[in-house]
C-alpha atoms as a PDB file:
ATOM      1  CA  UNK A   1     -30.484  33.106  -0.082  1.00  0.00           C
ATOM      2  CA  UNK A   2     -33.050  34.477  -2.228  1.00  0.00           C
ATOM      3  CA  UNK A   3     -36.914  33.397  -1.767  1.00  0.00           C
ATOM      4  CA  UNK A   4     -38.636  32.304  -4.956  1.00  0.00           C
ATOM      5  CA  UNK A   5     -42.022  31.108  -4.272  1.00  0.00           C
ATOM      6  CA  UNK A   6     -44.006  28.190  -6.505  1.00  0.00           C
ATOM      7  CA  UNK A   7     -45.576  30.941  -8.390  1.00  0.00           C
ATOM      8  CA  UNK A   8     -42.183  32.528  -9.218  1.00  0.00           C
ATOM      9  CA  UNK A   9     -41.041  29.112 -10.532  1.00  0.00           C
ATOM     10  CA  UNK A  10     -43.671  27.866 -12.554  1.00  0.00           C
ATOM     11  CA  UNK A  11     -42.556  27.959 -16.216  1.00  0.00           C
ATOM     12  CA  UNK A  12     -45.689  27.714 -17.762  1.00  0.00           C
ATOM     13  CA  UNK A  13     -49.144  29.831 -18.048  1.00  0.00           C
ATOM     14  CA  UNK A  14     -51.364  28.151 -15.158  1.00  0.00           C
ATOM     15  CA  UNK A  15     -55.168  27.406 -16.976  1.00  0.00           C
ATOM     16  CA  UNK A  16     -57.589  28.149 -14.439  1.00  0.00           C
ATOM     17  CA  UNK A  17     -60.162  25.011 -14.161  1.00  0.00           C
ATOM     18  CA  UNK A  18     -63.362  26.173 -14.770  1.00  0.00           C
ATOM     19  CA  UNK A  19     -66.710  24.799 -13.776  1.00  0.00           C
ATOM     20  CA  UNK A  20     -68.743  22.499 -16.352  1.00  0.00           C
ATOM     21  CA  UNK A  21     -72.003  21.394 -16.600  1.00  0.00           C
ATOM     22  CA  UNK A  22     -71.158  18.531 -14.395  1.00  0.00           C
ATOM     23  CA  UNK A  23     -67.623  19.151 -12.649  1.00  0.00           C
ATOM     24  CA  UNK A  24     -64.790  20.423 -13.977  1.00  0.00           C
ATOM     25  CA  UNK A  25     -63.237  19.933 -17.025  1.00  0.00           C
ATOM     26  CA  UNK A  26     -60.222  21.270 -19.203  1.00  0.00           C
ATOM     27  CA  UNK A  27     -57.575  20.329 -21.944  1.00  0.00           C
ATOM     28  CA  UNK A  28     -55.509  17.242 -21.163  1.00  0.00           C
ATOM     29  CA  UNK A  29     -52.341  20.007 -21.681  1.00  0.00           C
ATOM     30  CA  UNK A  30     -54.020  22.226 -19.074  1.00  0.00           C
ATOM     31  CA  UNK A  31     -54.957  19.874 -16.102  1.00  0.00           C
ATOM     32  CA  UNK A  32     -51.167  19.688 -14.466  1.00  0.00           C
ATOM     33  CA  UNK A  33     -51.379  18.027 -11.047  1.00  0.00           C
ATOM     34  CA  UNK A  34     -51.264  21.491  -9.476  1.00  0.00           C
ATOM     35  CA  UNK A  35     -54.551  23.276 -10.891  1.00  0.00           C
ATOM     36  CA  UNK A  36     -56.368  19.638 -10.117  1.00  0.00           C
ATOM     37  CA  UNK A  37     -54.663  19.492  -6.602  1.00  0.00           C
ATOM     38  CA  UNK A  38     -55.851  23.325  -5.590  1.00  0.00           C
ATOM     39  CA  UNK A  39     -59.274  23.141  -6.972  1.00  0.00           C
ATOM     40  CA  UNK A  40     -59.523  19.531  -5.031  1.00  0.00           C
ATOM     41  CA  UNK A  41     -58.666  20.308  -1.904  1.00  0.00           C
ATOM     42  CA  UNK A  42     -60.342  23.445  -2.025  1.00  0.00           C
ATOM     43  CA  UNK A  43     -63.627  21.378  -2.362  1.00  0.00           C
ATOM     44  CA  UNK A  44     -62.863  18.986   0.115  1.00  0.00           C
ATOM     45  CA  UNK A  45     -61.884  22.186   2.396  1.00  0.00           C
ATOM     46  CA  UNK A  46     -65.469  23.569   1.711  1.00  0.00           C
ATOM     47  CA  UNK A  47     -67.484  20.571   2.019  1.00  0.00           C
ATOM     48  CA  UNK A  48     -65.748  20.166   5.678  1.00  0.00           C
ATOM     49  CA  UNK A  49     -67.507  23.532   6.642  1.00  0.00           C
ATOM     50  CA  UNK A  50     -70.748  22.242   6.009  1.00  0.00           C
ATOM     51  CA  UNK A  51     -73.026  20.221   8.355  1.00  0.00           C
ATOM     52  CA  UNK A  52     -73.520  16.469   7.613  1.00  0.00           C
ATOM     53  CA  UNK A  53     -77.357  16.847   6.825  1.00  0.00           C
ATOM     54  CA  UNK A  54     -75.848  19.575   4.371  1.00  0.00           C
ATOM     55  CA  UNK A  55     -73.683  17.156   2.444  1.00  0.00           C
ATOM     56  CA  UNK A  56     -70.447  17.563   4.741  1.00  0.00           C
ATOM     57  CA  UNK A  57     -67.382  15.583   5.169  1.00  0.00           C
ATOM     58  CA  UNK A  58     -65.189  15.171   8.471  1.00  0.00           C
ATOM     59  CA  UNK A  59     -61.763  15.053   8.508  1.00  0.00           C
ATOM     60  CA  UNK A  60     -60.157  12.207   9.447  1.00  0.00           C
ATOM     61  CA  UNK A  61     -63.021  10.183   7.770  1.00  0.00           C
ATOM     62  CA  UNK A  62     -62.489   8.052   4.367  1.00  0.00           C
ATOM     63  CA  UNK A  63     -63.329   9.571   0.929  1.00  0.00           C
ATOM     64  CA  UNK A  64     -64.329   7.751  -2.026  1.00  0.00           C
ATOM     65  CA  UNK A  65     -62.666   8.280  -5.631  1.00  0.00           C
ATOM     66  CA  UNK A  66     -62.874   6.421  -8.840  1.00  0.00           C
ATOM     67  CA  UNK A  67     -62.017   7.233 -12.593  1.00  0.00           C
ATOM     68  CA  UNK A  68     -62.805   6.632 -15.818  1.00  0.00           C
ATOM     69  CA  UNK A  69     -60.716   4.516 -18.731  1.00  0.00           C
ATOM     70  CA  UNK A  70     -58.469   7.430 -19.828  1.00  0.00           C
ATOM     71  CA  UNK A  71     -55.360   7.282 -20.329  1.00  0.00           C
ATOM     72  CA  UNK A  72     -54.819  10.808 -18.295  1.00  0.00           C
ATOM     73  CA  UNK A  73     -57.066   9.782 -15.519  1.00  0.00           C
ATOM     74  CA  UNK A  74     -54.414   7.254 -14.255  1.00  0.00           C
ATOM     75  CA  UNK A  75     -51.344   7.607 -16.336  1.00  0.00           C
ATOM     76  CA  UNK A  76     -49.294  10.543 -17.887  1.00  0.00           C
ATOM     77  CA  UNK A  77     -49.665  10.698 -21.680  1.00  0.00           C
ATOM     78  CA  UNK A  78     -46.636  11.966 -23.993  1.00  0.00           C
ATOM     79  CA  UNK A  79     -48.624  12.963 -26.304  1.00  0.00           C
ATOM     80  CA  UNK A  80     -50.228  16.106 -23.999  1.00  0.00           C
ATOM     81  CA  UNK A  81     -47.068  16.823 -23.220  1.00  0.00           C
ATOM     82  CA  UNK A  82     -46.587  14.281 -20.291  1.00  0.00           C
ATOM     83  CA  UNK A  83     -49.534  15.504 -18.389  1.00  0.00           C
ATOM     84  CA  UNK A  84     -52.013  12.951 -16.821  1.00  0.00           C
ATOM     85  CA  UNK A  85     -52.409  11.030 -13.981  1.00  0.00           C
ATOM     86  CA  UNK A  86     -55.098  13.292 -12.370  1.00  0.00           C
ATOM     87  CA  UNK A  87     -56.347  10.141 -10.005  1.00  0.00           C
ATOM     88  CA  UNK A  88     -53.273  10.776  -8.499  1.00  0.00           C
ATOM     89  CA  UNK A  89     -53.582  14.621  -7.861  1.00  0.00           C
ATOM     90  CA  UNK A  90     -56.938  13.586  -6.011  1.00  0.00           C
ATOM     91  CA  UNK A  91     -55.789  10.927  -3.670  1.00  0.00           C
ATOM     92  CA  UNK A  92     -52.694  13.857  -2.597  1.00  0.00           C
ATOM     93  CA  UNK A  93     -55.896  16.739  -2.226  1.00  0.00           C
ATOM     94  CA  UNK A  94     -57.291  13.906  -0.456  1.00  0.00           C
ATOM     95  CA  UNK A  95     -54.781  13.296   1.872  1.00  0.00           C
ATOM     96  CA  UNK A  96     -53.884  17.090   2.070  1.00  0.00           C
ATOM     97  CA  UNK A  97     -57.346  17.853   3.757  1.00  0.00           C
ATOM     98  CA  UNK A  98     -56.664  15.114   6.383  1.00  0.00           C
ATOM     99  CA  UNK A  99     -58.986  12.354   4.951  1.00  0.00           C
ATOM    100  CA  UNK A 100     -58.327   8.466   3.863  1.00  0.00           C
ATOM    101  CA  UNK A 101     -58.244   7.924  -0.209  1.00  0.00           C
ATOM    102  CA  UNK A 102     -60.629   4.978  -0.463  1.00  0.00           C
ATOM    103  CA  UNK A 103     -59.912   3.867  -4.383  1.00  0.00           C
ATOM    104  CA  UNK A 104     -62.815   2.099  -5.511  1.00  0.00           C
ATOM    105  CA  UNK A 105     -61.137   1.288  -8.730  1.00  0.00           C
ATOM    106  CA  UNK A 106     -62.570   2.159 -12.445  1.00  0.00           C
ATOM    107  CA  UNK A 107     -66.071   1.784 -12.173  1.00  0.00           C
ATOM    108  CA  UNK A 108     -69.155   4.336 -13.234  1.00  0.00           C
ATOM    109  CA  UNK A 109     -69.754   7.777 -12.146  1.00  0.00           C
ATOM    110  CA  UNK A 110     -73.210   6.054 -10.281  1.00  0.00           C
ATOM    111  CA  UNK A 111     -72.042   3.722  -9.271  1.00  0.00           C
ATOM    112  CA  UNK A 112     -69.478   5.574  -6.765  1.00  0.00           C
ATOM    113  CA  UNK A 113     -71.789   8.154  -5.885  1.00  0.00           C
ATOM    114  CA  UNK A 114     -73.951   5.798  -4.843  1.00  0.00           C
ATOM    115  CA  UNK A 115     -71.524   3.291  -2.780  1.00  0.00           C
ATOM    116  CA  UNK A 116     -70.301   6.762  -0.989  1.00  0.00           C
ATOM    117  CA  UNK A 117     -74.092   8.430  -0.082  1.00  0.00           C
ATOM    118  CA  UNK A 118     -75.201   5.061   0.682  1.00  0.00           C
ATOM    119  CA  UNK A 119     -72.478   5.158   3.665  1.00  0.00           C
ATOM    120  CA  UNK A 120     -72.644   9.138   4.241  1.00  0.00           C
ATOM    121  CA  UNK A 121     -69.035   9.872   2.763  1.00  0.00           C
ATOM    122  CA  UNK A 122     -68.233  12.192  -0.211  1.00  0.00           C
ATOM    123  CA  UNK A 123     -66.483  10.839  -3.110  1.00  0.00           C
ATOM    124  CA  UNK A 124     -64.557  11.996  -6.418  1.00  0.00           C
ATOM    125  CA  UNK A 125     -64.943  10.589  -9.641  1.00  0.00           C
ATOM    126  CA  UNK A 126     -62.199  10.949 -12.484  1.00  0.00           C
ATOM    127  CA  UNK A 127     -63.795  11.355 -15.884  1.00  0.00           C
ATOM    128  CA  UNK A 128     -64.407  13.728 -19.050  1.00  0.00           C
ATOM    129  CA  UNK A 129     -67.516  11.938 -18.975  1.00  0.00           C
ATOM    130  CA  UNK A 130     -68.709  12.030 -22.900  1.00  0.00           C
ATOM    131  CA  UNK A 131     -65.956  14.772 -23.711  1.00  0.00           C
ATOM    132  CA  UNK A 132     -63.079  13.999 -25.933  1.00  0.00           C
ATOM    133  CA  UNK A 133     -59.731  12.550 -24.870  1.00  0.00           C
ATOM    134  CA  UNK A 134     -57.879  15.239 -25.354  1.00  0.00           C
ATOM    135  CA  UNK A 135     -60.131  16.608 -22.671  1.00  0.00           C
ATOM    136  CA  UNK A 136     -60.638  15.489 -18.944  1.00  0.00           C
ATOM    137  CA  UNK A 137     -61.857  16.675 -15.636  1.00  0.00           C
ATOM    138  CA  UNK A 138     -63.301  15.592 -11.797  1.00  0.00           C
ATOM    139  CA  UNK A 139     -66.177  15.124 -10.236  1.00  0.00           C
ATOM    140  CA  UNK A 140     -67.079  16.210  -6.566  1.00  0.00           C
ATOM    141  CA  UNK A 141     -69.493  14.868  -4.811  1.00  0.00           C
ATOM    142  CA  UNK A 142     -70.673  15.394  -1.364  1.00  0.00           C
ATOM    143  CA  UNK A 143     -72.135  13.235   1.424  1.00  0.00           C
ATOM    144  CA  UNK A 144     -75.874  13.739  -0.002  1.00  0.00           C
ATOM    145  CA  UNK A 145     -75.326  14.414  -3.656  1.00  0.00           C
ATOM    146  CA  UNK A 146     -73.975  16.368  -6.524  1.00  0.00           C
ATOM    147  CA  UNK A 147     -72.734  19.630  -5.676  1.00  0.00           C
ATOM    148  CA  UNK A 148     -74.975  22.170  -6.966  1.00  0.00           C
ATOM    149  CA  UNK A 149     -74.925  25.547  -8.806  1.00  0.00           C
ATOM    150  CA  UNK A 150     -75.215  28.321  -5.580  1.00  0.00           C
ATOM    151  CA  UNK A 151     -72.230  26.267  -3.836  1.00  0.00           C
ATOM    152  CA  UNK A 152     -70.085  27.171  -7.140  1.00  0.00           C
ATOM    153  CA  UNK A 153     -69.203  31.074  -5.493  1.00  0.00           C
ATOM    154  CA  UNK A 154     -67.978  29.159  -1.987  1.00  0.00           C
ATOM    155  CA  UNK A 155     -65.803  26.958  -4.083  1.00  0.00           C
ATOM    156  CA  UNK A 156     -64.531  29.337  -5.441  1.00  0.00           C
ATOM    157  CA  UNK A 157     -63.396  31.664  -3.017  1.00  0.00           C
ATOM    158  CA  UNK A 158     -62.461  28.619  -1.301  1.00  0.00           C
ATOM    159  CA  UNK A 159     -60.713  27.991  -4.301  1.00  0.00           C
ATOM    160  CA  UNK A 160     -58.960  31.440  -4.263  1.00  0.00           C
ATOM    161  CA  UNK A 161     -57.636  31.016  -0.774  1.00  0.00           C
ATOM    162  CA  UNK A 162     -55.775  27.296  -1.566  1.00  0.00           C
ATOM    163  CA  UNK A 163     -54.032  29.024  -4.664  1.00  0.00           C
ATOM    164  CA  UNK A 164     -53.403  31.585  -2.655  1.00  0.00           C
ATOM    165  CA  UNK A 165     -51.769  29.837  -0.391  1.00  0.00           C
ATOM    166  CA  UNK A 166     -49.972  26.737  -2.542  1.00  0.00           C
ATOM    167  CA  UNK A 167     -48.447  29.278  -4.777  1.00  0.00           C
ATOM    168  CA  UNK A 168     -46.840  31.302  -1.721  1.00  0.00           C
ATOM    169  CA  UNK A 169     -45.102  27.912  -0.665  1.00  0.00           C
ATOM    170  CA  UNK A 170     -41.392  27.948  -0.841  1.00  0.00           C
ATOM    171  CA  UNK A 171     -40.638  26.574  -4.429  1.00  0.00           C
ATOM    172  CA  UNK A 172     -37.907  23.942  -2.889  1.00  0.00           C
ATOM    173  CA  UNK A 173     -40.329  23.009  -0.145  1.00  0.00           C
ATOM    174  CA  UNK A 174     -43.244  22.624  -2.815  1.00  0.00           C
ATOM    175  CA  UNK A 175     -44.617  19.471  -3.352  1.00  0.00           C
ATOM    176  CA  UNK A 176     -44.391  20.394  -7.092  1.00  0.00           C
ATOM    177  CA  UNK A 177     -42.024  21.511  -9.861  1.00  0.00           C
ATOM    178  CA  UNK A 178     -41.537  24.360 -12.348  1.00  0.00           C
ATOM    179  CA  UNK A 179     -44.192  22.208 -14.735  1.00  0.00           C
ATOM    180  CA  UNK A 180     -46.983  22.037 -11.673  1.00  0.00           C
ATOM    181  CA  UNK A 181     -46.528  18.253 -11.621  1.00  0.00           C
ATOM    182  CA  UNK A 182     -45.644  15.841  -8.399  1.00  0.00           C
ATOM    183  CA  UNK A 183     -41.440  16.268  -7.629  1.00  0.00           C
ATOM    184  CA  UNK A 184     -41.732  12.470  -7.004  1.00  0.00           C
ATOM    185  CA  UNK A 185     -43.077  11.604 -11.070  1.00  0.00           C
ATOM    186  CA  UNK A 186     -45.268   8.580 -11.027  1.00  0.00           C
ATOM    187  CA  UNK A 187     -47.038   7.640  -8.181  1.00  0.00           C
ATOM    188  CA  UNK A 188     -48.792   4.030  -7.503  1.00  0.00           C
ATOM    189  CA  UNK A 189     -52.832   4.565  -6.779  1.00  0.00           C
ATOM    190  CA  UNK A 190     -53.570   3.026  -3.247  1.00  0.00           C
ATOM    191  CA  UNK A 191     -55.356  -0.788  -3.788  1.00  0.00           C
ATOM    192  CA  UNK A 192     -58.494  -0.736  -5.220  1.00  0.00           C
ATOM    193  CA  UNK A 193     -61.649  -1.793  -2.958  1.00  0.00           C
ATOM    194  CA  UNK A 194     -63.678  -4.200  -5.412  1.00  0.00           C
ATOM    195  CA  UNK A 195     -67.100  -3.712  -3.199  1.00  0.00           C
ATOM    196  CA  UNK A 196     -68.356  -0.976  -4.904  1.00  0.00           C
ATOM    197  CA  UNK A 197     -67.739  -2.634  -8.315  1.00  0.00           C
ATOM    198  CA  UNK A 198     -69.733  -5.847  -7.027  1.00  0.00           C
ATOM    199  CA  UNK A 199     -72.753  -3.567  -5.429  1.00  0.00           C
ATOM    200  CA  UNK A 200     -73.443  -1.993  -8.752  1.00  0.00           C
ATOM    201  CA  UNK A 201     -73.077  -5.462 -10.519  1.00  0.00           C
ATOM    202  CA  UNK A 202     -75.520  -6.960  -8.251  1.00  0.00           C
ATOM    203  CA  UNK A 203     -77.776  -3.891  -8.503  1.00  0.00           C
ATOM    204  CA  UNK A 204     -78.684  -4.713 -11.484  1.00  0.00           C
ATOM    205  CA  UNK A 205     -78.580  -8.366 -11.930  1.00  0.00           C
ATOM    206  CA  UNK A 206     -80.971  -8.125  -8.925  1.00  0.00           C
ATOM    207  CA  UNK A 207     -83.168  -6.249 -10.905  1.00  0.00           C
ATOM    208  CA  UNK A 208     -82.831  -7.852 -13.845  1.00  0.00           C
ATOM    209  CA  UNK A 209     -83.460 -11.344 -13.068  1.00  0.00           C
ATOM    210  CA  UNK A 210     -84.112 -14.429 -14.517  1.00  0.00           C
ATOM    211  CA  UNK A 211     -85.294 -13.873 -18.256  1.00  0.00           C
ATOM    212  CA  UNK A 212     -86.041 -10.242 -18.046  1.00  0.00           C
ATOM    213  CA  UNK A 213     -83.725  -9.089 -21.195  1.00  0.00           C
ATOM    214  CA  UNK A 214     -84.511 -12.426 -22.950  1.00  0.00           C
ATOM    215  CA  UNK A 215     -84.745 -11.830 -26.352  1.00  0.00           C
ATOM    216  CA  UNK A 216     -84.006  -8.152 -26.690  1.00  0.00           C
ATOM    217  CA  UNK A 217     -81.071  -6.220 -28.315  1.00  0.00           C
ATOM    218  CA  UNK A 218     -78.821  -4.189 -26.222  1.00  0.00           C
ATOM    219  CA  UNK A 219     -77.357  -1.149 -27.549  1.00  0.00           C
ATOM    220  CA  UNK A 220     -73.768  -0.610 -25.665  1.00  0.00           C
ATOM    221  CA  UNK A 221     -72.007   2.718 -26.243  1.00  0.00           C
ATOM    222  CA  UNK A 222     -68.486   2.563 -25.542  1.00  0.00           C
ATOM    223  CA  UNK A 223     -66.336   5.202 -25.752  1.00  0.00           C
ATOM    224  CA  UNK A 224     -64.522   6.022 -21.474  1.00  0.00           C
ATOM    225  CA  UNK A 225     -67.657   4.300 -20.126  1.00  0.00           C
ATOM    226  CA  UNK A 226     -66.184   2.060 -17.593  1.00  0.00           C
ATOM    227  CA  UNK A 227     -70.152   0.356 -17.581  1.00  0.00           C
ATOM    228  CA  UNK A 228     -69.322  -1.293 -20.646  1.00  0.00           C
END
């Protein structure tokens, strides 16, 4: 029997994900649960290299993710031809590199950085941040903070390597079809932890106690902000 690799199978033109100026981001139509599962666990592969006081992760260990109120982020949407449910891609990357998806649920970008540095893990958020919902994208963080501009050329030579090596995969054996989504189709996100959510409530109704805001309008910009 003939070998046809992933690659081979794919019936589509793969996007690459590029960079943005916070994460990554792409086209709802472009983010298939492939590209966001290689660039993923390419960046959870890197961040293992590095030393704990560097922002490193240890296998084994949990990892934090949360997402935004898109549709995509948790669910596939017909109208971008089926494509979505990126949270989903992360916890498998997650997973994949040998770690323990900790879903804190849909809370802010903060607020699960913060939960995860405060406890020296890394963590993932799933947003297009400010970006149009047609649009969407990740967010890597590692144990000390946002990854930054010079660890872009690790990534993505890490990055190089995983695709390298996903695409080679036997296309039966893959854990993806000729599309570059999941075999299995919809996938249930593990429980959601509600203790990050209540940290970054009580962060700020710590701060602002008693009458602080009495009397003042608040401005509240909706949009995907999960803080509203």
């Amino acid at each position: 029997m003939a070998f046809h690799s992933l690659q081979t199978s794919l019936t589509y033109q793969p996007q690459v994900l590029e960079f943005g100026t916070s994460g990554r981001r792409g086209k709802v139509v472009d983010l298939t649960q492939l590209e966001v599962f290689i660039n993923a666990l390419a960046e959870l592969e890197y961040l293992q290299t590095l030393s704990l006081s560097k922002g490193g992760i240890v296998r084994g260990e949990e990892f934090y993710f949360g997402r935004d109120l898109r549709p995509s982020s948790y669910a596939f949407v017909p109208e971008e031809e089926g494509r979505g449910e990126i949270a989903q891609a992360i916890v498998s990357a997650i997973h994949q590199a040998g770690m323990i998806p900790v879903n804190l649920g849909a809370i802010p970008t903060p607020a699960v950085m913060c939960y995860a540095i405060a406890r020296g893990k890394g963590s993932i958020m799933v947003t297009g941040s400010h970006i149009p919902f047609d649009r969407n994208g990740y967010k890597t963080n590692s144990s000390c903070g946002e990854l930054m501009k010079y660890q872009e050329a690790p990534i993505l030579e890490q990055v190089g390597l995983v695709r390298e090596r996903i695409y080679s995969q036997s296309a039966g054996e893959s854990l993806f079809n000729e599309r570059g989504q999941f075999k299995t189709g919809h996938q249930e996100l593990p429980p959601e932890h509600p203790d990050a959510r209540a940290a970054w409530i009580d962060r700020f109704t710590n701060f602002f106690h008693r009458a602080t805001l009495a009397g003042k309008r608040l401005l509240v910009y909706q949009h995907s902000a999960v803080g509203r």
